[in-house]
N, C-alpha and C. Protein backbone atom coordinates (compact mmCIF):
# COMPACT_ATOMS: atom_id res chain seq x y z
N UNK A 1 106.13 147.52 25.67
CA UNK A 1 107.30 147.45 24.80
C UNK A 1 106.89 147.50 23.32
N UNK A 2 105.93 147.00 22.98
CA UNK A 2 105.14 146.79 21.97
C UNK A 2 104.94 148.37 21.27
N UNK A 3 104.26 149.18 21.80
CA UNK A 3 104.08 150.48 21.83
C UNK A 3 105.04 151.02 21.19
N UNK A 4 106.19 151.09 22.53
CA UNK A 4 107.27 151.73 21.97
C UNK A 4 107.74 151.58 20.93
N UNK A 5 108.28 150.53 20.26
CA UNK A 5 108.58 149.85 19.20
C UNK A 5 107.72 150.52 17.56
N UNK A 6 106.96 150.66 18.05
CA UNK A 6 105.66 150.81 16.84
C UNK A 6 106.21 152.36 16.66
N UNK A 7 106.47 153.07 17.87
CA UNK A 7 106.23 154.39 17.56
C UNK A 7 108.05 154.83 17.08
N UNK A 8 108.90 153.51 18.03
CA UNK A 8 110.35 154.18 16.75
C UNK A 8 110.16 154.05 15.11
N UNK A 9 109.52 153.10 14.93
CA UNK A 9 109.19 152.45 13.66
C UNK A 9 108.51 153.57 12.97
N UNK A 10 107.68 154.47 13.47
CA UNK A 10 107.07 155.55 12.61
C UNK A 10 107.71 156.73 12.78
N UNK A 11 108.98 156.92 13.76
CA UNK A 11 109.50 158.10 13.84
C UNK A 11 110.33 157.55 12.63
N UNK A 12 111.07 156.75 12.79
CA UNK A 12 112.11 156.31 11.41
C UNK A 12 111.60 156.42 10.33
N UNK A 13 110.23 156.06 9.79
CA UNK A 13 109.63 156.08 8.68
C UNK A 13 109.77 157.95 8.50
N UNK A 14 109.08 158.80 9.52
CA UNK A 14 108.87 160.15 9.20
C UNK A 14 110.99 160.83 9.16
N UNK A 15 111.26 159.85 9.40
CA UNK A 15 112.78 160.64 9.41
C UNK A 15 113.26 160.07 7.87
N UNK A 16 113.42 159.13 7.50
CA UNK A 16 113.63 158.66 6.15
C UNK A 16 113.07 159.31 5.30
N UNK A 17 111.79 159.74 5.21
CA UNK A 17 110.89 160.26 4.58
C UNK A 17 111.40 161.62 4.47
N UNK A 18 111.21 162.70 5.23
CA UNK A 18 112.12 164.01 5.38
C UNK A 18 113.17 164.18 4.52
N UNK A 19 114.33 163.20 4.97
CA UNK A 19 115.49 162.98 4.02
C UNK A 19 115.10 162.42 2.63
N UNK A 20 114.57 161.72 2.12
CA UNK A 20 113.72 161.56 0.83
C UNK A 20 113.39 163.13 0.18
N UNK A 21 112.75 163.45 0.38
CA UNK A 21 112.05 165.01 0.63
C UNK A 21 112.91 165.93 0.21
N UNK A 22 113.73 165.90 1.30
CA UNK A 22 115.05 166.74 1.20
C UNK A 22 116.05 166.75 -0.28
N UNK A 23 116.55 165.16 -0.13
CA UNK A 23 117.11 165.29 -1.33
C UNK A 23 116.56 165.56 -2.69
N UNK A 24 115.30 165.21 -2.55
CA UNK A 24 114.69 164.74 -3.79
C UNK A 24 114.80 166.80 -4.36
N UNK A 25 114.95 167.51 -3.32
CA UNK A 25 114.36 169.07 -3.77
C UNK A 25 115.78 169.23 -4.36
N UNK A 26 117.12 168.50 -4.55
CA UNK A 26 118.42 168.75 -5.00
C UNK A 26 118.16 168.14 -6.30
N UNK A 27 117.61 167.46 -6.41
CA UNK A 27 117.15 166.84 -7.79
C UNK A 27 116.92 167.66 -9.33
N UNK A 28 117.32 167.68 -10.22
CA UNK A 28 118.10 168.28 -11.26
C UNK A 28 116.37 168.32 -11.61
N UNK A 29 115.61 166.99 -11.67
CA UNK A 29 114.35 166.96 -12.54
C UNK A 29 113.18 167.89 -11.75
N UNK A 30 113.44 167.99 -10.67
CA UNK A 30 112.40 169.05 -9.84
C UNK A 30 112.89 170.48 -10.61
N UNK A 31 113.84 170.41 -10.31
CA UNK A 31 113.63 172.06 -10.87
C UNK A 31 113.29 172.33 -12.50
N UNK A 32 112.91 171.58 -13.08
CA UNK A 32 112.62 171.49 -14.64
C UNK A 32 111.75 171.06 -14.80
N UNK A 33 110.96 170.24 -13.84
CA UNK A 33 109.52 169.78 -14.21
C UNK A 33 109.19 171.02 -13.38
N UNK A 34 109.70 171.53 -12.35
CA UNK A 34 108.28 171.96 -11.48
C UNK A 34 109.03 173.48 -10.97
N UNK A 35 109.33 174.56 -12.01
CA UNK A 35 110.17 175.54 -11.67
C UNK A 35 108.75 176.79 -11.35
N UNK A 36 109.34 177.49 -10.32
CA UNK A 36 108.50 178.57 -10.01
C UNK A 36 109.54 179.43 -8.94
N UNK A 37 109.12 180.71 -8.96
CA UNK A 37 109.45 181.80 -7.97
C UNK A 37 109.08 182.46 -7.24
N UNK A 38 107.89 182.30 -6.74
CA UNK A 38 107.12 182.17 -5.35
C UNK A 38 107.30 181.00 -4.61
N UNK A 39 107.45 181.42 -3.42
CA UNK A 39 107.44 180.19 -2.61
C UNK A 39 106.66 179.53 -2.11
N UNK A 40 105.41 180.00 -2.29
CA UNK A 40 104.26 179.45 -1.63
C UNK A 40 104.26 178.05 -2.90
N UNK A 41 104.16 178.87 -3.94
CA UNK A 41 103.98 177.70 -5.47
C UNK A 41 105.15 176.17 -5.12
N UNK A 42 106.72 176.71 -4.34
CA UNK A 42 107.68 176.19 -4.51
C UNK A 42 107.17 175.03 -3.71
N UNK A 43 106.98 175.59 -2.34
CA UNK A 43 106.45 174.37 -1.49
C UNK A 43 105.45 173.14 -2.20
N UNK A 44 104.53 174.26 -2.80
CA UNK A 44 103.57 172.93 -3.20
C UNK A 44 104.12 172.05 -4.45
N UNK A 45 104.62 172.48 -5.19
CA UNK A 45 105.06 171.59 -6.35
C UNK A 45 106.43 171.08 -5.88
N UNK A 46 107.05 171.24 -4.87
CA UNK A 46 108.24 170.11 -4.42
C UNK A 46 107.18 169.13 -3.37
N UNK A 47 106.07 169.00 -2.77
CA UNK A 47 105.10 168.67 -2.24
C UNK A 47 104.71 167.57 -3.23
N UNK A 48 104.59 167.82 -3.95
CA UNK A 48 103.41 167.62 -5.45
C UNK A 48 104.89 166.02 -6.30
N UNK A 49 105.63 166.83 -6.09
CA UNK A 49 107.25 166.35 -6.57
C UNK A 49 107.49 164.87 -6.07
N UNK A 50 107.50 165.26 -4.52
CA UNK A 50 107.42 164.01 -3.57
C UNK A 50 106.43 162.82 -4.17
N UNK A 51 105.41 163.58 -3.66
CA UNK A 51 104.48 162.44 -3.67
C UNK A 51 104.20 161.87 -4.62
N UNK A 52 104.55 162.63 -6.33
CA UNK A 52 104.38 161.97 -7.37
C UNK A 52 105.40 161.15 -8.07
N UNK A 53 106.44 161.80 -7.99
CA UNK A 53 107.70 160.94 -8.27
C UNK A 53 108.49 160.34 -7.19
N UNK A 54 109.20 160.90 -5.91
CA UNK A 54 109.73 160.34 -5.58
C UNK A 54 109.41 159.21 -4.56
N UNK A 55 108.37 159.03 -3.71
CA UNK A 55 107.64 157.73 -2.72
C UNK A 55 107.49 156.92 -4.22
N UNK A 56 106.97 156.65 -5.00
CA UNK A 56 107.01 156.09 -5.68
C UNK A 56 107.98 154.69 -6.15
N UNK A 57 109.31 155.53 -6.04
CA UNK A 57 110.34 155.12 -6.68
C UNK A 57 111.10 154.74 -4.91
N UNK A 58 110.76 155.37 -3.86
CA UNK A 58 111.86 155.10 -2.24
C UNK A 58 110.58 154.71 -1.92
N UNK A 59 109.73 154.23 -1.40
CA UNK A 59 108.84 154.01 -0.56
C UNK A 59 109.46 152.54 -0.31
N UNK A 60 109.58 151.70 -1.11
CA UNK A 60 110.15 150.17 -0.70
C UNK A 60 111.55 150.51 0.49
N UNK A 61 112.49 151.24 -0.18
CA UNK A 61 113.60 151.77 0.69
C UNK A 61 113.84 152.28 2.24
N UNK A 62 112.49 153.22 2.06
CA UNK A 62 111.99 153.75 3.47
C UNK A 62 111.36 153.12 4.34
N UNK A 63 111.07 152.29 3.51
CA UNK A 63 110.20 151.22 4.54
C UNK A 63 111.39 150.15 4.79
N UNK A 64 112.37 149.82 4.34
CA UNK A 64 113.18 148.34 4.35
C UNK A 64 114.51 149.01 5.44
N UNK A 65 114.59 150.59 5.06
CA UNK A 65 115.10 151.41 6.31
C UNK A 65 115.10 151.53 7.58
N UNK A 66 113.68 151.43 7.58
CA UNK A 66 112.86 151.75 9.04
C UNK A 66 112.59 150.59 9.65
N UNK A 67 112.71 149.92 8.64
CA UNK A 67 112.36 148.45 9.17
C UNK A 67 113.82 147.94 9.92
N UNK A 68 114.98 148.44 9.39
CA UNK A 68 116.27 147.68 9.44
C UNK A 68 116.57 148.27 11.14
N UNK A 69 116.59 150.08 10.97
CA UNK A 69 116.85 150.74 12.18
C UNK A 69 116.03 150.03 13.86
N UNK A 70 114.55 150.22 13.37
CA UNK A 70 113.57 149.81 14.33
C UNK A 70 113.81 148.48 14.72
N UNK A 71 114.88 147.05 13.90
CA UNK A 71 114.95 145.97 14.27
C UNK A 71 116.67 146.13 15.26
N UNK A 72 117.40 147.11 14.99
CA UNK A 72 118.53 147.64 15.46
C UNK A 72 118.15 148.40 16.78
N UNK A 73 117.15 148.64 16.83
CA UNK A 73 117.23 149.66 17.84
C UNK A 73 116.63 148.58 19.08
N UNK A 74 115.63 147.59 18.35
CA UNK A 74 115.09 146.56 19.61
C UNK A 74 116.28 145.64 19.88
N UNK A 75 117.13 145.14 19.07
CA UNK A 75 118.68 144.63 19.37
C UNK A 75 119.18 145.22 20.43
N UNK A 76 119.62 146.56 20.28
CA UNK A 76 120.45 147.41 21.51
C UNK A 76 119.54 147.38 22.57
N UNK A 77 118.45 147.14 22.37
CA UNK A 77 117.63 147.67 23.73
C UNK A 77 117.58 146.24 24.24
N UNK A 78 117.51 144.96 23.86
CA UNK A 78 117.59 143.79 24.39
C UNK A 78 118.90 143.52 25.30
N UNK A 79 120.30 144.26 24.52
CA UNK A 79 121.39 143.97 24.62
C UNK A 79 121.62 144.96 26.17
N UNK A 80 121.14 145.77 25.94
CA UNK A 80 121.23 146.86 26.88
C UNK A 80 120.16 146.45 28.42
N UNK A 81 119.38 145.95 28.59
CA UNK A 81 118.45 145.06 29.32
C UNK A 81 119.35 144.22 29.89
């Protein structure tokens, strides 16, 4: 049970994270700090984007997220037992 648990806990983290990711590329300041027209460049500097500005600023979030879902999800599964 233990296992399992660990591994919703890191799917939630990689799903929060994604969506982090995601929005962060709608972000007014990505495209002005980090503008290019190749896509190979695009990937890496919304890459570059992430990891420098936005975990920064959501990493507490994503984690207090994943934490909330993964304690929700062992609830239903107790409840459901």
């Amino acid at each position: 049970m233990k296992k399992n648990i660990l591994k919703v806990f890191i799917i939630n983290i990689m799903i929060l994270s994604l969506l982090a990711y995601i929005l962060g590329l709608t972000d007014s300041a990505f495209r002005q700090v980090y503008p290019s027209e190749n896509m190979f460049f695009y990937l890496v500097n919304s890459i570059q984007y992430f990891v420098l500005w936005v975990l920064p600023y959501w990493w507490l979030i994503i984690m207090g997220g994943a934490l909330s879902l993964t304690l929700l999800y062992y609830i239903l599964r107790k409840i459901k037992l």
